[in-house]
Protein backbone atom coordinates (compact mmCIF):
# COMPACT_ATOMS: atom_id res chain seq x y z
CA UNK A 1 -13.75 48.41 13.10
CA UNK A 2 -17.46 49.43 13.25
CA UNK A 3 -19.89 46.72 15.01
CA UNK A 4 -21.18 45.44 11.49
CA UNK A 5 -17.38 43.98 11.06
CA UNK A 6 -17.30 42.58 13.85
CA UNK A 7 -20.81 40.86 13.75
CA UNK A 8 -19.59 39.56 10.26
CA UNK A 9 -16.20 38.18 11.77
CA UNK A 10 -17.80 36.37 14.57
CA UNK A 11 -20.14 34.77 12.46
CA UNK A 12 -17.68 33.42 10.24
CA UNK A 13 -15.71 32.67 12.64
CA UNK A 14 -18.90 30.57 14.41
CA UNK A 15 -19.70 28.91 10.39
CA UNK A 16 -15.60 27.77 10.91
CA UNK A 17 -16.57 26.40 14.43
CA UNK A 18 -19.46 24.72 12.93
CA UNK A 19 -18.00 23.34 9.86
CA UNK A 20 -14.88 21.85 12.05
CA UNK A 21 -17.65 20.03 14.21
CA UNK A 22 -19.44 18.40 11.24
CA UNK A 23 -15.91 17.25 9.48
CA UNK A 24 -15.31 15.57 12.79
CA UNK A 25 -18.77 14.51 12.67
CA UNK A 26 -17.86 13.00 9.59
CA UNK A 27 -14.16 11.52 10.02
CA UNK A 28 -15.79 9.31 13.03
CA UNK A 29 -18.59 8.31 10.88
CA UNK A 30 -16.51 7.23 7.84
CA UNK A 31 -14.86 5.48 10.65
CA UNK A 32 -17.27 3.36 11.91
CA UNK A 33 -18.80 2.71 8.61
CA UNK A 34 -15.44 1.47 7.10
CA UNK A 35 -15.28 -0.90 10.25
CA UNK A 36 -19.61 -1.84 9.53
CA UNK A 37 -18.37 -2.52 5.73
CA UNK A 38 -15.28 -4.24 6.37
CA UNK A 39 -16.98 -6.69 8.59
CA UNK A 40 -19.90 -7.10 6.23
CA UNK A 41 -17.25 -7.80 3.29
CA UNK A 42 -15.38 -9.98 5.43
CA UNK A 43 -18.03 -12.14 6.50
CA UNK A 44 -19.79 -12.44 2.89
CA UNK A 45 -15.88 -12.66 1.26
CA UNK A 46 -15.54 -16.10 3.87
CA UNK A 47 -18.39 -17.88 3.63
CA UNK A 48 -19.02 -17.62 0.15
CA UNK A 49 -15.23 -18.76 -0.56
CA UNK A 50 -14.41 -20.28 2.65
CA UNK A 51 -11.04 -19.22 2.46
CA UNK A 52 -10.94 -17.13 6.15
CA UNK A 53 -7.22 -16.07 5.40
CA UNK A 54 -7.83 -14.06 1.78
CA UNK A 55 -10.96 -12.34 3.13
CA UNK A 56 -8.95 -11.10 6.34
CA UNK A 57 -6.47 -9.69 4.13
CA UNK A 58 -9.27 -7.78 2.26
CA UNK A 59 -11.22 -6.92 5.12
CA UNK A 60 -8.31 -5.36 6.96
CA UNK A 61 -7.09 -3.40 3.84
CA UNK A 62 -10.97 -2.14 3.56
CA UNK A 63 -10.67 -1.20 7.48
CA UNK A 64 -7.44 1.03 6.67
CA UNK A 65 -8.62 3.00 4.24
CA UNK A 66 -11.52 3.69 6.10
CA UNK A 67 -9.49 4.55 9.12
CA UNK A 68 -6.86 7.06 6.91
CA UNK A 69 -10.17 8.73 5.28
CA UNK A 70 -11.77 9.10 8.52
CA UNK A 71 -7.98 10.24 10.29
CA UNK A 72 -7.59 12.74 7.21
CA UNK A 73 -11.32 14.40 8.15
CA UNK A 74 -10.22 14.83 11.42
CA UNK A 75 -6.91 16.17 11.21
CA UNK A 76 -8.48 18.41 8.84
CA UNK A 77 -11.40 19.66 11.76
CA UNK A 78 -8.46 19.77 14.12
CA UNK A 79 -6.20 22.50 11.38
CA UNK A 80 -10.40 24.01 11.66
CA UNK A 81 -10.98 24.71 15.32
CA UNK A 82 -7.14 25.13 15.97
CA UNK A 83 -7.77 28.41 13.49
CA UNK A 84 -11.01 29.35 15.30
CA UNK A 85 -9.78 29.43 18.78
CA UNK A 86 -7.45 32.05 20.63
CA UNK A 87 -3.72 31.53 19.67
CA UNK A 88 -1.42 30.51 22.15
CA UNK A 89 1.66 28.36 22.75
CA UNK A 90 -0.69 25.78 24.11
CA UNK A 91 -3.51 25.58 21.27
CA UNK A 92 -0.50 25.48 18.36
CA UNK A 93 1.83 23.12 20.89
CA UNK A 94 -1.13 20.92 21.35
CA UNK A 95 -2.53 21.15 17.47
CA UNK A 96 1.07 20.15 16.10
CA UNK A 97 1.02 16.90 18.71
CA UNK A 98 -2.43 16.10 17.04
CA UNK A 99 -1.52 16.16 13.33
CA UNK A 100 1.93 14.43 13.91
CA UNK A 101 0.63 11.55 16.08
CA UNK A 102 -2.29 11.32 13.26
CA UNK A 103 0.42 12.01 10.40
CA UNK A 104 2.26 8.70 12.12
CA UNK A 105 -0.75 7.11 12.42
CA UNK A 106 -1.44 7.51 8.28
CA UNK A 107 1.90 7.11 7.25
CA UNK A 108 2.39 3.64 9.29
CA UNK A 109 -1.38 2.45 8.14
CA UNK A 110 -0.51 3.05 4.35
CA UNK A 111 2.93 1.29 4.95
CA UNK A 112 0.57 -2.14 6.53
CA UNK A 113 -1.99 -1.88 3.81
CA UNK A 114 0.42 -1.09 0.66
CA UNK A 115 3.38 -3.23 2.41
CA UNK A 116 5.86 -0.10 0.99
CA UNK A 117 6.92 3.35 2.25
CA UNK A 118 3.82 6.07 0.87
CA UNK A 119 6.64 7.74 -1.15
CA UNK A 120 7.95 4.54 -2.59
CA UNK A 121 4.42 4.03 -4.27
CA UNK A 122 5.00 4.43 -7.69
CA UNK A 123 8.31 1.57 -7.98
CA UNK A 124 7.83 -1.29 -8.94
CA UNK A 125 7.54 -4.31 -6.88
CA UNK A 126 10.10 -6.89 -6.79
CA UNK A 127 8.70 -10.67 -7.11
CA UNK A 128 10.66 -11.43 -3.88
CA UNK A 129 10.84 -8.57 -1.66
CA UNK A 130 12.55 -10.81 0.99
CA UNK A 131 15.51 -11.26 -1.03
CA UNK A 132 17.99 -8.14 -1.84
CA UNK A 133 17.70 -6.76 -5.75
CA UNK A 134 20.24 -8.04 -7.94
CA UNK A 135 23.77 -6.37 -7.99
CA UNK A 136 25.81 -5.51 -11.45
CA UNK A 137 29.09 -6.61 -11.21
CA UNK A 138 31.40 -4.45 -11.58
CA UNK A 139 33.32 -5.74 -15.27
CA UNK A 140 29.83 -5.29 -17.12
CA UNK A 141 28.78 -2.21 -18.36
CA UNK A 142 25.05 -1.45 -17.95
CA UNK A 143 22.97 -1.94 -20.96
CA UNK A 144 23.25 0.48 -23.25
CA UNK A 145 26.65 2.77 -21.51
């Protein structure tokens, strides 16, 4: 490789160093302004209804999402300057326990703030989720068999 090449692949790989520094930059900003919002909404949401329990619930879906955006940024600046740096056991070992205690942290925020698995997204909802779904007995045929 001749010193030009080089030159170019170091500066790309500094531009990669930089960019994973301003997505974590951002992931802790949407952070904190998801947690600034969510308080403002919850505040307004209460006294202008004065019903406390309805603007929690809104409030602390608000703060979720905000958290998952902000996780997803960093997980994604983590995947950056895991790339960046020298490979070893350690860097890899240590990016894969990043991404799945942030992958658990998603998965198990989505679950709270959609009260269903992430993959179970798209079902629909039964009126009474507390109570088990209706069973077909066995002599009757499903419609239309």
């Amino acid at each position: 490789m001749t010193s030009a090449t080089l030159a170019r692949n170091g500066d790309l790989i500094e531009w990669a160093r930089h960019a994973a520094t301003a997505l974590e930059m951002l992931g802790i900003a949407v952070i904190l302004l998801a947690v600034a919002v969510s308080a403002v909404v919850w505040c307004r949401t209460g006294f202008r209804t004065r019903d406390w329990s309805s603007a929690y619930g809104g409030a602390r879906a608000n703060l979720g999402r905000g958290i998952l955006l902000g996780l997803e940024l960093l997980v994604g600046a983590d995947i950056i300057a895991t790339v960046t740096a020298p490979l070893t056991f350690e860097s890899v070992g240590l990016l894969a326990a990043v991404v799945v205690i942030r992958t658990f942290l998603s998965v198990a925020l989505e679950t709270e703030i959609e009260g269903r698995w992430p993959w179970r997204r798209h079902t629909p909802e039964r009126s009474a989720p507390d109570k088990p779904a209706p069973r077909r007995s066995p002599d009757r045929s499903a419609p239309g068999d």
